[in-house]
PDB file of N, CA and C in Angstrom:
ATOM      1  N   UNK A   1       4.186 -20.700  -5.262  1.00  0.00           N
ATOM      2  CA  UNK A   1       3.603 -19.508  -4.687  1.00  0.00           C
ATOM      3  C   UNK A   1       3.713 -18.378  -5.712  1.00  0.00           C
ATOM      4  N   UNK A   2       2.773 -17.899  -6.194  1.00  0.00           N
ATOM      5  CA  UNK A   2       2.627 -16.919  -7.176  1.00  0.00           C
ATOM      6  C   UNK A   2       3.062 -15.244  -6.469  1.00  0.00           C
ATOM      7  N   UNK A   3       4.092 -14.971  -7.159  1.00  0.00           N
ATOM      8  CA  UNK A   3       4.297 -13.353  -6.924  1.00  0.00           C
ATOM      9  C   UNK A   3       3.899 -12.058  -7.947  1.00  0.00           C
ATOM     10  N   UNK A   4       3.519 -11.459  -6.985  1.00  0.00           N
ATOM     11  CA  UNK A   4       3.025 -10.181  -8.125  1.00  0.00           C
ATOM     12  C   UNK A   4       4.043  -8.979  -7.595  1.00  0.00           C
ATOM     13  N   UNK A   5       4.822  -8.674  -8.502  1.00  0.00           N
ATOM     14  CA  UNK A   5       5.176  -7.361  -8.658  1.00  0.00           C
ATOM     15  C   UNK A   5       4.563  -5.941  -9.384  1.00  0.00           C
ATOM     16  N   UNK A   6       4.043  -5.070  -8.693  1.00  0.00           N
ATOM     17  CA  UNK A   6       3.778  -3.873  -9.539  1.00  0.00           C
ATOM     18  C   UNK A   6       4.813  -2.516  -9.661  1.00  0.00           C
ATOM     19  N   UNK A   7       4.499  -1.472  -9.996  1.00  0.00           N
ATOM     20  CA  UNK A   7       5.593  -0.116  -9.636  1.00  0.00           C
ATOM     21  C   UNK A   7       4.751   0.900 -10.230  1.00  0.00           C
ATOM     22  N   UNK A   8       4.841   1.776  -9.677  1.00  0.00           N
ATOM     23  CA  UNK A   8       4.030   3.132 -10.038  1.00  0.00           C
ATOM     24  C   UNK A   8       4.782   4.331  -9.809  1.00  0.00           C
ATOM     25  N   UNK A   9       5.238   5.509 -10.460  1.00  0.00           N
ATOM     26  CA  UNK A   9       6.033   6.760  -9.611  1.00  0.00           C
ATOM     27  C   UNK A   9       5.177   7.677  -9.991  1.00  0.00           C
ATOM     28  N   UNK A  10       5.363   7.918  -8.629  1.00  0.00           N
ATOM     29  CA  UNK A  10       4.463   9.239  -7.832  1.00  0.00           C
ATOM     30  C   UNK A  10       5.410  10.599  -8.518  1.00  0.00           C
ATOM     31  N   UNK A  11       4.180  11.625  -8.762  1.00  0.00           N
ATOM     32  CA  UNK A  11       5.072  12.739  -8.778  1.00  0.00           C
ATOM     33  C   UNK A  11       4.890  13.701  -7.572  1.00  0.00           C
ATOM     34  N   UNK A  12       5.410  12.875  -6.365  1.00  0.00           N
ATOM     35  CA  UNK A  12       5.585  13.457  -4.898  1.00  0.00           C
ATOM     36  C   UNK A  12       6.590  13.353  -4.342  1.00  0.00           C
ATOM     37  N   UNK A  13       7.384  14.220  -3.656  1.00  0.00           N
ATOM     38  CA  UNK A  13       8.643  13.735  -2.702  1.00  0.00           C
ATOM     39  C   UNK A  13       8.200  12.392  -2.440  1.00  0.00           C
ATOM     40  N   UNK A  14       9.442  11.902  -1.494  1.00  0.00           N
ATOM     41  CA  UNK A  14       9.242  10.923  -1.133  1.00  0.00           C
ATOM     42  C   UNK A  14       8.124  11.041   0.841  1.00  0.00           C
ATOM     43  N   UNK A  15       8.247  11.748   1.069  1.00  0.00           N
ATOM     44  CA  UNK A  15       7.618  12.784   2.508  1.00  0.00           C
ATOM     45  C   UNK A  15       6.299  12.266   2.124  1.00  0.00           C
ATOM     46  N   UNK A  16       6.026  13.040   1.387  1.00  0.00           N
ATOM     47  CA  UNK A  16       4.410  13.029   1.108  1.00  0.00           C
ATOM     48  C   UNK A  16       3.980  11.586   0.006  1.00  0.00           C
ATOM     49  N   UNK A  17       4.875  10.766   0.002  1.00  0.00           N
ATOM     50  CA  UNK A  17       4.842   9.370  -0.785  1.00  0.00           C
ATOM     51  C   UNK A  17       4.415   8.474   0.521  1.00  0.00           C
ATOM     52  N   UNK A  18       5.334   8.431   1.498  1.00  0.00           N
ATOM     53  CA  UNK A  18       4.509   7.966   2.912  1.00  0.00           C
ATOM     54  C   UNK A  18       3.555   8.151   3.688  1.00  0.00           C
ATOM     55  N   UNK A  19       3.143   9.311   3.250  1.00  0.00           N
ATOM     56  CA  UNK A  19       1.687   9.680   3.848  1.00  0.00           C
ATOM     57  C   UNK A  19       0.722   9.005   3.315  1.00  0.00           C
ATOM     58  N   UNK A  20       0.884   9.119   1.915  1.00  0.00           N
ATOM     59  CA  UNK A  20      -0.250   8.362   1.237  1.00  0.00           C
ATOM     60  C   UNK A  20      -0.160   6.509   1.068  1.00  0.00           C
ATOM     61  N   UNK A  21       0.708   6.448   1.727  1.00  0.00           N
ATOM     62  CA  UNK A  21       1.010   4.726   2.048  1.00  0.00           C
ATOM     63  C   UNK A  21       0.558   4.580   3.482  1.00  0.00           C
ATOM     64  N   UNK A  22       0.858   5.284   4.421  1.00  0.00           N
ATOM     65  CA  UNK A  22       0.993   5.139   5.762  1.00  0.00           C
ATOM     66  C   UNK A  22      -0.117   5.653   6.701  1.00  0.00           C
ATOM     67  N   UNK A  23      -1.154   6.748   6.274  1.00  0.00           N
ATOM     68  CA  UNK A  23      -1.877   7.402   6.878  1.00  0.00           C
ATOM     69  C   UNK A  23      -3.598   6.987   6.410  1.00  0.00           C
ATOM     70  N   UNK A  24      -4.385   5.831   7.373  1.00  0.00           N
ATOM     71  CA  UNK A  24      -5.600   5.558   7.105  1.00  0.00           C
ATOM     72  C   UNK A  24      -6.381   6.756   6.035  1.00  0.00           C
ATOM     73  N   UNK A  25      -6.537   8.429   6.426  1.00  0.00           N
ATOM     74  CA  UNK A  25      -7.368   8.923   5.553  1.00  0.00           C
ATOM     75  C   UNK A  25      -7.019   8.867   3.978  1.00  0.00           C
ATOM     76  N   UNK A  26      -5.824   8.703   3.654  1.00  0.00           N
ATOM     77  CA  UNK A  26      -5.028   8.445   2.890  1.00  0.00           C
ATOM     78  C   UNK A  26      -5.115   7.393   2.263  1.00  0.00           C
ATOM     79  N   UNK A  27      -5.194   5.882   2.968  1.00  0.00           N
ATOM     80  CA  UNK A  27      -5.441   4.179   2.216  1.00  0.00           C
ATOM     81  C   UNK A  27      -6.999   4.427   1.526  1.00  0.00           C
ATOM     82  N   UNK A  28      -7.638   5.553   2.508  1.00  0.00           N
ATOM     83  CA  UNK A  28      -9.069   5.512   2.069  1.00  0.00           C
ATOM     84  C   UNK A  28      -9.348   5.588   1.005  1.00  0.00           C
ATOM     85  N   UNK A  29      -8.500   6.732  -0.001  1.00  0.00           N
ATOM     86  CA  UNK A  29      -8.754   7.285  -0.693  1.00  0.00           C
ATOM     87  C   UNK A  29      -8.025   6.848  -2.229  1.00  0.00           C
ATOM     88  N   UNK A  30      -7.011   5.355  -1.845  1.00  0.00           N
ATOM     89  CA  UNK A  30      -6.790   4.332  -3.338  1.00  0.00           C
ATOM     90  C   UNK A  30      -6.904   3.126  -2.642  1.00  0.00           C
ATOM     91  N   UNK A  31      -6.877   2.857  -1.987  1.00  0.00           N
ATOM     92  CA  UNK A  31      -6.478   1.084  -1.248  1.00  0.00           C
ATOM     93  C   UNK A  31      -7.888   0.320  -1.379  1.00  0.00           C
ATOM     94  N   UNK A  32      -8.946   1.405  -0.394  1.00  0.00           N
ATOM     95  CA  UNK A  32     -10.361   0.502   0.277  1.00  0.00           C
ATOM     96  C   UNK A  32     -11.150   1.822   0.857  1.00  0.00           C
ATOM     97  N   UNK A  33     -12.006   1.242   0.947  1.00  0.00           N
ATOM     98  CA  UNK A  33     -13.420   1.919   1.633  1.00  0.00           C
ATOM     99  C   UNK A  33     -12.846   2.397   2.778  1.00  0.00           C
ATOM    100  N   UNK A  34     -12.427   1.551   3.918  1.00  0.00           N
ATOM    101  CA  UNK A  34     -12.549   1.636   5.406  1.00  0.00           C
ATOM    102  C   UNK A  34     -11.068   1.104   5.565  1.00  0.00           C
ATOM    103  N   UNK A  35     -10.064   1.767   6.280  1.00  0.00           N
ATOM    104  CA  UNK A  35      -8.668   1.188   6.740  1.00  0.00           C
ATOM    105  C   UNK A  35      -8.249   1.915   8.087  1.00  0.00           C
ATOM    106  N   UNK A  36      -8.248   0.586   9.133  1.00  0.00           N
ATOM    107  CA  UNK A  36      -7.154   0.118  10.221  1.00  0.00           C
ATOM    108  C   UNK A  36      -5.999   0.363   9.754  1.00  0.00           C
ATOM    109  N   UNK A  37      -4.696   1.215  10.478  1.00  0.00           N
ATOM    110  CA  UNK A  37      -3.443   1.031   9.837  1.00  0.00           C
ATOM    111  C   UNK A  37      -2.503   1.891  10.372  1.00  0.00           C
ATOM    112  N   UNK A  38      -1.540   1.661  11.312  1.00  0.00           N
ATOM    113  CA  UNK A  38      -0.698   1.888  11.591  1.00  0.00           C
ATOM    114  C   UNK A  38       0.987   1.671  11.243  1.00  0.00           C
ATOM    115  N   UNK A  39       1.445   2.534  11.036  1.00  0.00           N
ATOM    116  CA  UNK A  39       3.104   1.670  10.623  1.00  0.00           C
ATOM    117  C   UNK A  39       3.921   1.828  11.896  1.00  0.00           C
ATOM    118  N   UNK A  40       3.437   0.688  12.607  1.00  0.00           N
ATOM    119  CA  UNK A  40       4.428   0.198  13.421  1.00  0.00           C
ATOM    120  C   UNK A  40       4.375  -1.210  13.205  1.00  0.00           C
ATOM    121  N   UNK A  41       5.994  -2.013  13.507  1.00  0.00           N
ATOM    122  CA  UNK A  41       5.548  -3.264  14.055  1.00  0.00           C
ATOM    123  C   UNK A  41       4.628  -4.163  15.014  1.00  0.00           C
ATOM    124  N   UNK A  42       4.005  -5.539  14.102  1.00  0.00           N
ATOM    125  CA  UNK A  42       2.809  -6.185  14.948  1.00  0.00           C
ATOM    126  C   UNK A  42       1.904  -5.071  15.168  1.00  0.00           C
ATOM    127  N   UNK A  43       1.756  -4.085  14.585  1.00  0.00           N
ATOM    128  CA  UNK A  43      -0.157  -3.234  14.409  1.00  0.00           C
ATOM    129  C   UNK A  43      -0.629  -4.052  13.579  1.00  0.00           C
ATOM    130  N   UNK A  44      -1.660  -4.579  14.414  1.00  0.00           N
ATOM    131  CA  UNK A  44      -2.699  -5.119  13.812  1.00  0.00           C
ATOM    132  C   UNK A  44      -3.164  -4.216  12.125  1.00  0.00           C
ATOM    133  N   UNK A  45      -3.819  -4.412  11.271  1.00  0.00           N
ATOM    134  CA  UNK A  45      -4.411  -4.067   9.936  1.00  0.00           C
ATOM    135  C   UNK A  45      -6.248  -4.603  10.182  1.00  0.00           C
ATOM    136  N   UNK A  46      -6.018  -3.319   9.202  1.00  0.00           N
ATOM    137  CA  UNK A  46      -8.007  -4.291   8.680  1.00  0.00           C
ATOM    138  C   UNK A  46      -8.343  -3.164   7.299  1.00  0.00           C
ATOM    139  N   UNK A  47      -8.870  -4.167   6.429  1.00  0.00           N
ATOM    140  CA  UNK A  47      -9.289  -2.898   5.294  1.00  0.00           C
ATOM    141  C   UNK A  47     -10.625  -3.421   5.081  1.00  0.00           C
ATOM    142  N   UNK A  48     -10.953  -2.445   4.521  1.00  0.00           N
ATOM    143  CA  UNK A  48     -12.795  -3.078   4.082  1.00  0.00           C
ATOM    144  C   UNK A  48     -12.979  -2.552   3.063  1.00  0.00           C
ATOM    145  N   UNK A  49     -14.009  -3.274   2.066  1.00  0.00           N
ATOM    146  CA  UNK A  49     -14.545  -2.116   0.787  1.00  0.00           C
ATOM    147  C   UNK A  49     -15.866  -2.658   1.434  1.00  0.00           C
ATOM    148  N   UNK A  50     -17.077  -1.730  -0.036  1.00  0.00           N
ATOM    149  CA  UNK A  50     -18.072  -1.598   0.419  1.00  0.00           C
ATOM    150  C   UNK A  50     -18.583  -2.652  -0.178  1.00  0.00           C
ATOM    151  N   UNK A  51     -18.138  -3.591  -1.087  1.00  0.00           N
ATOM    152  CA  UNK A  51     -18.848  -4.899  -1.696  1.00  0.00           C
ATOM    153  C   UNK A  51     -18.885  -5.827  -0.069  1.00  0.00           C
ATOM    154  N   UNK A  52     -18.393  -5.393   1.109  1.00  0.00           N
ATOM    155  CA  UNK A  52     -18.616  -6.155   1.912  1.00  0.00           C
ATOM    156  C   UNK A  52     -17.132  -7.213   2.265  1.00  0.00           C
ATOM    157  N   UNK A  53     -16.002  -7.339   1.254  1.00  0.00           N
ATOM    158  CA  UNK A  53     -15.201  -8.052   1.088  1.00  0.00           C
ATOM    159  C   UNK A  53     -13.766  -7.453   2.448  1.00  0.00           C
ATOM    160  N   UNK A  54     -13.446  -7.845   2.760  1.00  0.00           N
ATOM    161  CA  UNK A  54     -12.564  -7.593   4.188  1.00  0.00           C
ATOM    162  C   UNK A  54     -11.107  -8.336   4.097  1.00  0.00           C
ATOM    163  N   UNK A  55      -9.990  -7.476   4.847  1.00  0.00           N
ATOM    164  CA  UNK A  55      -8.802  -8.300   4.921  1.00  0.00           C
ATOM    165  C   UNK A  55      -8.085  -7.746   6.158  1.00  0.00           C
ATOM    166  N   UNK A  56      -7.787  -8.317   7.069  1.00  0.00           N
ATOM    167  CA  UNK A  56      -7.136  -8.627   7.957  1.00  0.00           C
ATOM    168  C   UNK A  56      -5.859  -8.963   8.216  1.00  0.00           C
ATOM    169  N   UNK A  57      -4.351  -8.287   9.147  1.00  0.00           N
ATOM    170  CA  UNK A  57      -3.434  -9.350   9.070  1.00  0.00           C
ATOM    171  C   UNK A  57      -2.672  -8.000   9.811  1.00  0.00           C
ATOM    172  N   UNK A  58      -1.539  -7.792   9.954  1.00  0.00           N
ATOM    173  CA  UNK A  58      -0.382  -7.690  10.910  1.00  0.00           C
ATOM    174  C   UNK A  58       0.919  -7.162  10.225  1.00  0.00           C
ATOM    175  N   UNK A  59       1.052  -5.878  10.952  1.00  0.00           N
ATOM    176  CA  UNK A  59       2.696  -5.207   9.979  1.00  0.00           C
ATOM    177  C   UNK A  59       4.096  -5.832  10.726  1.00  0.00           C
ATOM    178  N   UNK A  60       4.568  -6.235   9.944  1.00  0.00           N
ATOM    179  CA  UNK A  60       5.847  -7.019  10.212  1.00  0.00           C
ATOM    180  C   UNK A  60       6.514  -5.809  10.757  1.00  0.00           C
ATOM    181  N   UNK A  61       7.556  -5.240   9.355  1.00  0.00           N
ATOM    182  CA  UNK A  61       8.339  -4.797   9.365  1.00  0.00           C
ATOM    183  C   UNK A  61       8.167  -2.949   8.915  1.00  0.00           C
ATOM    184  N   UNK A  62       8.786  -2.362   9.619  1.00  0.00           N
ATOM    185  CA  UNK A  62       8.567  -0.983   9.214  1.00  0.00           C
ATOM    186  C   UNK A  62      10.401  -0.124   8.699  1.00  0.00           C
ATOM    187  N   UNK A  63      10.399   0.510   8.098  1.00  0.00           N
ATOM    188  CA  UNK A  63      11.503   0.708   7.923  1.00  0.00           C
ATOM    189  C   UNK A  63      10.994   2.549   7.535  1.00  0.00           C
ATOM    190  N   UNK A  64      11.169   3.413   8.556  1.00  0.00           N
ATOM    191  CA  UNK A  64      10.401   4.613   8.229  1.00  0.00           C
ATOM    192  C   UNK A  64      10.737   5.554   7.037  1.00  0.00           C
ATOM    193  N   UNK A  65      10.137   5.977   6.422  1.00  0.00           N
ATOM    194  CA  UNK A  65       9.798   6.851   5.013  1.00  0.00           C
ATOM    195  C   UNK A  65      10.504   5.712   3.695  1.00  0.00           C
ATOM    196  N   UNK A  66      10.723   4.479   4.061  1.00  0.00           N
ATOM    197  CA  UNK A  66      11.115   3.472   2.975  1.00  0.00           C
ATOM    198  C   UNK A  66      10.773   2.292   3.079  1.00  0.00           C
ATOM    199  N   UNK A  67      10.153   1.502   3.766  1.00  0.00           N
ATOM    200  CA  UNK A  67       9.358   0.050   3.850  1.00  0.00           C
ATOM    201  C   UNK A  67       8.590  -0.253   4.704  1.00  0.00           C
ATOM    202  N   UNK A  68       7.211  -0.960   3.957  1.00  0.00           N
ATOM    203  CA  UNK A  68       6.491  -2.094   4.862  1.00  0.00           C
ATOM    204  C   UNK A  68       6.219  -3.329   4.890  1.00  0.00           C
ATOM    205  N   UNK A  69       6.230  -4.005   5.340  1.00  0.00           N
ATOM    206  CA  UNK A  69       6.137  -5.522   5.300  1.00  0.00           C
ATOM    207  C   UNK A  69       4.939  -5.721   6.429  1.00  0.00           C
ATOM    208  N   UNK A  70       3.901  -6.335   5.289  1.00  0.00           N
ATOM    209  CA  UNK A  70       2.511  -6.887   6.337  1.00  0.00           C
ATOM    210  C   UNK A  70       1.862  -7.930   5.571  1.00  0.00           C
ATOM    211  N   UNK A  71       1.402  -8.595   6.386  1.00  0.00           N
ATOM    212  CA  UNK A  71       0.622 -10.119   6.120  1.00  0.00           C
ATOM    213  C   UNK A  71      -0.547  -9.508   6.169  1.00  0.00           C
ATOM    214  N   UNK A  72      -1.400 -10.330   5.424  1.00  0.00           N
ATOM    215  CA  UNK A  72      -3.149  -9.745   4.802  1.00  0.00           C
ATOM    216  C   UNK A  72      -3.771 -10.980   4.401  1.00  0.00           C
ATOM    217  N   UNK A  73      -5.066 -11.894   5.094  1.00  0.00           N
ATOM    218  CA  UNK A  73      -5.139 -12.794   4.132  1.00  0.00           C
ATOM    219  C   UNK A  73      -4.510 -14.221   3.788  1.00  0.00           C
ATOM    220  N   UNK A  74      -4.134 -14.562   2.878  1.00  0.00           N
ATOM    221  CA  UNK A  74      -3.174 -15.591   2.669  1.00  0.00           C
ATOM    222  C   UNK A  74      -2.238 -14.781   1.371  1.00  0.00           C
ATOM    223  N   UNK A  75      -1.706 -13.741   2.107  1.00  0.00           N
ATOM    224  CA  UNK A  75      -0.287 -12.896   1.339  1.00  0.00           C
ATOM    225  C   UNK A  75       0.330 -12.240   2.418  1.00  0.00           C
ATOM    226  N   UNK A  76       1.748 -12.222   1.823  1.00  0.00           N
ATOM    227  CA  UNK A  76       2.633 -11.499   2.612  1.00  0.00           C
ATOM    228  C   UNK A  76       3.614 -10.397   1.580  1.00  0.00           C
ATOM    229  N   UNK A  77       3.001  -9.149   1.832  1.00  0.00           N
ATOM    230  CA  UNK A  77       3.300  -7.938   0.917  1.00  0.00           C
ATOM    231  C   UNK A  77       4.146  -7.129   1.382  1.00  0.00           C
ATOM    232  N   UNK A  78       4.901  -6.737   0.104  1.00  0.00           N
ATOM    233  CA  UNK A  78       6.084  -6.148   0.641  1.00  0.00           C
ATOM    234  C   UNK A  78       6.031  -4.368  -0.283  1.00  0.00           C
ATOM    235  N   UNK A  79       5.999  -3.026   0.526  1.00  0.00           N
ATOM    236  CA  UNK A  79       5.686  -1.572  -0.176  1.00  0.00           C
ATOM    237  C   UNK A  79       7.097  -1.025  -0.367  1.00  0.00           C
ATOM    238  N   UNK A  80       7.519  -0.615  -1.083  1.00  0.00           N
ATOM    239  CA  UNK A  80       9.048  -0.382  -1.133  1.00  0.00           C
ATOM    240  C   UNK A  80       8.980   1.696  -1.785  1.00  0.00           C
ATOM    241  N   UNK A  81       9.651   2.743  -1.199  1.00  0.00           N
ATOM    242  CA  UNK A  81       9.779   3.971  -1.949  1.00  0.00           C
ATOM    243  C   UNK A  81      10.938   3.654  -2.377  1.00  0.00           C
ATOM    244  N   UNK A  82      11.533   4.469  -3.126  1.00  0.00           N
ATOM    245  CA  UNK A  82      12.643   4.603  -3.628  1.00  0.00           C
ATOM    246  C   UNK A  82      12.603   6.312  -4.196  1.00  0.00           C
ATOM    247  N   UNK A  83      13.630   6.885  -4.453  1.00  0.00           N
ATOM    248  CA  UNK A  83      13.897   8.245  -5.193  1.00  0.00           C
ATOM    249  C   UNK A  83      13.743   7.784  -6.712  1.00  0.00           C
ATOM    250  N   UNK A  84      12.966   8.925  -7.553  1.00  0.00           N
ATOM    251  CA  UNK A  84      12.960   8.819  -8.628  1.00  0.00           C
ATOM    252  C   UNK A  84      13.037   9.991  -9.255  1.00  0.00           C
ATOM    253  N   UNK A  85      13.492  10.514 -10.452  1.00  0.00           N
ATOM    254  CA  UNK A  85      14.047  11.563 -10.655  1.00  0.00           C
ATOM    255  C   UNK A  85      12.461  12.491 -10.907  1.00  0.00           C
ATOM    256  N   UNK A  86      11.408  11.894 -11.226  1.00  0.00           N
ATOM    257  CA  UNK A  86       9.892  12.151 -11.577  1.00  0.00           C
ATOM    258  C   UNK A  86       9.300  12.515 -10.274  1.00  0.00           C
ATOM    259  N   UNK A  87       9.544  12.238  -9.144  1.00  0.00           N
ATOM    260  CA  UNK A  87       8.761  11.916  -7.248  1.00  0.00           C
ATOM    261  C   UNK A  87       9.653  10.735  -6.822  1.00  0.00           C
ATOM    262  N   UNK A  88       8.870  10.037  -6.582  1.00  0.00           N
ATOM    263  CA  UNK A  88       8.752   8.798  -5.772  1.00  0.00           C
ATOM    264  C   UNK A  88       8.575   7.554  -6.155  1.00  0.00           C
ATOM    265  N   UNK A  89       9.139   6.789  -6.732  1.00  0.00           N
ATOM    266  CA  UNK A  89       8.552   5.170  -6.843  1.00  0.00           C
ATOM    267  C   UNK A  89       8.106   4.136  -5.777  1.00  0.00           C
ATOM    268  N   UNK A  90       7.159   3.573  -6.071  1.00  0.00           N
ATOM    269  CA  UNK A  90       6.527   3.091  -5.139  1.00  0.00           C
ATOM    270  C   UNK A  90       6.117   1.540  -5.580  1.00  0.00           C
ATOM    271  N   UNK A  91       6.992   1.284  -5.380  1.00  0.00           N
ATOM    272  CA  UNK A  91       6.878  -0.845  -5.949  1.00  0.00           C
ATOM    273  C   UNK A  91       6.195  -1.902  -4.419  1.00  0.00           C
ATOM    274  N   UNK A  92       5.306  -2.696  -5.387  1.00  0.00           N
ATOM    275  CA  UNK A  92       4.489  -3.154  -4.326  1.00  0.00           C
ATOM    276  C   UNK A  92       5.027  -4.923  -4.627  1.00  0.00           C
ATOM    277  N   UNK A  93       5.279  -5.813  -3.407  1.00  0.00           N
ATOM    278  CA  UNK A  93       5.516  -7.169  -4.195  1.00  0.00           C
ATOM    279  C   UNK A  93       4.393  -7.693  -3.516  1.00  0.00           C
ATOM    280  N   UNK A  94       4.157  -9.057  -4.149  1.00  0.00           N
ATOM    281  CA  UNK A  94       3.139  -9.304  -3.102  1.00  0.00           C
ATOM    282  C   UNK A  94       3.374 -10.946  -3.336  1.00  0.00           C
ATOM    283  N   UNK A  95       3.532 -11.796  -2.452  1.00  0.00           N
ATOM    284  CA  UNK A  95       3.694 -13.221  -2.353  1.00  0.00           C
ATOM    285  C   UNK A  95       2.149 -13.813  -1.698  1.00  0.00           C
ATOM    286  N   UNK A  96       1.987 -14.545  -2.696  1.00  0.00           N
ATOM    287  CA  UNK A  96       0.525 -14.651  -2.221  1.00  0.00           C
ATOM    288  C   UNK A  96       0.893 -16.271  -1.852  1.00  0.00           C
ATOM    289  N   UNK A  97       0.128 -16.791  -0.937  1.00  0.00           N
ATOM    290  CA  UNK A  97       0.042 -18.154  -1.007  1.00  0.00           C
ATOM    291  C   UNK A  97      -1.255 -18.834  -1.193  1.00  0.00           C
ATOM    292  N   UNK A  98      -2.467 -18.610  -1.693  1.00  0.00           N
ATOM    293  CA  UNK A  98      -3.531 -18.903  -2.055  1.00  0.00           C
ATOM    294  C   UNK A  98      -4.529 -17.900  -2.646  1.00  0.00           C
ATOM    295  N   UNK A  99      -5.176 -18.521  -3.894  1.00  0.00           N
ATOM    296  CA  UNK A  99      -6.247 -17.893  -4.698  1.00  0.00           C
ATOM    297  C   UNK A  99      -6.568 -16.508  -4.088  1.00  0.00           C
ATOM    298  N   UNK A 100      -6.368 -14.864  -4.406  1.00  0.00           N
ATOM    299  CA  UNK A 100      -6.391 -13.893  -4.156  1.00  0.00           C
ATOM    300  C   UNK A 100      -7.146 -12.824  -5.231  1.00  0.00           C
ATOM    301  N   UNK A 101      -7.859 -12.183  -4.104  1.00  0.00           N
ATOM    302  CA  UNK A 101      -8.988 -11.480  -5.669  1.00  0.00           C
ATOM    303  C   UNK A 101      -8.348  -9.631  -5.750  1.00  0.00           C
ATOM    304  N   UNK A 102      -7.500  -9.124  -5.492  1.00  0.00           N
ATOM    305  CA  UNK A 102      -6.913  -7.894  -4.883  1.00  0.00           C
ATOM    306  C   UNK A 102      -6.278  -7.753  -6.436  1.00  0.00           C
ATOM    307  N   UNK A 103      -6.248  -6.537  -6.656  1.00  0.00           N
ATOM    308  CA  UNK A 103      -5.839  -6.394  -8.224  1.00  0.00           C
ATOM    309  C   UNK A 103      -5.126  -5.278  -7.897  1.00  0.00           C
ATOM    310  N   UNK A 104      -3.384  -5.141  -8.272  1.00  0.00           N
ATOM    311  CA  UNK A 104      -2.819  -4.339  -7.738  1.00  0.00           C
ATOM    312  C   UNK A 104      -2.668  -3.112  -8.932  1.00  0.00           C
ATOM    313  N   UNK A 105      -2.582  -3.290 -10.119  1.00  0.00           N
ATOM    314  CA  UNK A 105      -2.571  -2.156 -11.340  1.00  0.00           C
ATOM    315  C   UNK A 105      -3.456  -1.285 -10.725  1.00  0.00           C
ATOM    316  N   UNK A 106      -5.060  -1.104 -10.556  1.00  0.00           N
ATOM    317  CA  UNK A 106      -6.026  -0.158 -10.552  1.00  0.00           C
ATOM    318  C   UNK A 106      -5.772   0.167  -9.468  1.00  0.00           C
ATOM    319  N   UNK A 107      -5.311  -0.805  -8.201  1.00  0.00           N
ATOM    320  CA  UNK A 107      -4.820   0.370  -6.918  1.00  0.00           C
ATOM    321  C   UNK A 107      -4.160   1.263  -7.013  1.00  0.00           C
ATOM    322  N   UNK A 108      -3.054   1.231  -7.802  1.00  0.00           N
ATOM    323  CA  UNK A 108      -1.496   2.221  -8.242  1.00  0.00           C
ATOM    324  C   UNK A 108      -2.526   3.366  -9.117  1.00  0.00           C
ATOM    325  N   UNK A 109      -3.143   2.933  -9.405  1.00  0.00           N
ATOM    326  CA  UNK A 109      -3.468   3.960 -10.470  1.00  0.00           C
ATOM    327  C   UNK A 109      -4.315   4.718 -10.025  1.00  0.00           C
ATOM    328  N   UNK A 110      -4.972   4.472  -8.942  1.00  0.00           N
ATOM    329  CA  UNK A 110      -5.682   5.104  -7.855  1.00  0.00           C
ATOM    330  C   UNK A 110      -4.879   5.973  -7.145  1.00  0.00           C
ATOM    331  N   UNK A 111      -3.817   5.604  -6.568  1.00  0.00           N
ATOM    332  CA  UNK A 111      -2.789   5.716  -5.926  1.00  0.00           C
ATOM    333  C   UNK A 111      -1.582   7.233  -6.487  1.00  0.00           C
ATOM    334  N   UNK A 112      -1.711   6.891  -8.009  1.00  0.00           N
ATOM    335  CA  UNK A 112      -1.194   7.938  -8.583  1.00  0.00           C
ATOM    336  C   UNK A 112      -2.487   8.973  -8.597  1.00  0.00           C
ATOM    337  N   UNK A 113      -3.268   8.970  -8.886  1.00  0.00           N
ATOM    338  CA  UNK A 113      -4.429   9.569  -9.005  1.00  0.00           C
ATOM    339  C   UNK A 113      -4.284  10.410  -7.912  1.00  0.00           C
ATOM    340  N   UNK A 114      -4.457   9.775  -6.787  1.00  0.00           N
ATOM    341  CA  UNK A 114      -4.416  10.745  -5.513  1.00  0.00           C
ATOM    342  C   UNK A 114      -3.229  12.040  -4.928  1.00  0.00           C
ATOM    343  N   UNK A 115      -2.125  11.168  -5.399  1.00  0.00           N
ATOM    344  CA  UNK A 115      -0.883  11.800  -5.331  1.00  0.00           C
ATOM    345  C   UNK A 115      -0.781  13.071  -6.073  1.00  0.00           C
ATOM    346  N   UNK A 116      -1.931  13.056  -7.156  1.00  0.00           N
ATOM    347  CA  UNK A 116      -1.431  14.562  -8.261  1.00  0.00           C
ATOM    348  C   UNK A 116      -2.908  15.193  -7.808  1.00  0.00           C
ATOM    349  N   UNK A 117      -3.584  14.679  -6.568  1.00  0.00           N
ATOM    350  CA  UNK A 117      -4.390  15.890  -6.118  1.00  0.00           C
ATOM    351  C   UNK A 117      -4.423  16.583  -4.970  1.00  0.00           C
ATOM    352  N   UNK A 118      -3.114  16.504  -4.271  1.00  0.00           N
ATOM    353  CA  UNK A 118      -2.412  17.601  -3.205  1.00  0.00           C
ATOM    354  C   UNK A 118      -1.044  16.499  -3.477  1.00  0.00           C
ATOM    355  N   UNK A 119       0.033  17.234  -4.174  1.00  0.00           N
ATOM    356  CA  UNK A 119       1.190  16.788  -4.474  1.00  0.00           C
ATOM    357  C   UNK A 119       2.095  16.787  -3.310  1.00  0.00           C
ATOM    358  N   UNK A 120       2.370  18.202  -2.608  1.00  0.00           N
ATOM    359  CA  UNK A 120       2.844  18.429  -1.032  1.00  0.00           C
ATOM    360  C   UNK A 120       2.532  19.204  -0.069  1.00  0.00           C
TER     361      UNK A 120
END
């Protein structure tokens, strides 16, 4: 089973590091086109882009302003904050169990992108 680890630090508290993990207008704007998304346990998910391509699946685990754990697909991904002396680090793992087309570098970098255009 192939794992991907990424990490990116935000230069955001960690406050406003969960917003932009946790809050649909927010996934919109590095993740996907269109996002379902709640952080609670068993909330359903759904993301969409506009190539038409879709993913589906279910939040495990929530651990508030520091973890998510949700199935997507044929992966089970794990979002981790941490304090960093810069903002926020924000490490993504992702255990995939079959052929996956999701490219996690240009998300983060999206992701940072967004973060340094309302910081808090």
């Amino acid at each position: 089973m192939p794992v991907v680890n990424r990490e990116v630090v935000l230069p955001v508290p960690r406050e406003r590091a969960w917003e932009l993990i946790t809050e649909p207008s927010e996934l919109e704007g590095w993740l996907a086109d269109e996002v379902e998304f709640e952080p609670e346990e068993d909330a359903p998910l759904r993301v969409a882009w506009d190539s038409g391509e879709e993913r589906e699946g279910v939040v495990e685990e929530v651990a508030d302003g520091e973890r998510i754990v949700f199935r997507w697909g044929d992966s089970r991904v794990e979002w981790i904050l941490e304090d960093h002396p810069a903002g926020t680090r924000f490490l993504v793992t992702e255990h995939r169990y079959a052929a996956d087309t999701i490219t996690w570098g240009p998300r983060l970098m999206a992701l940072s992108g967004a973060s340094m255009l309302c910081p808090a």
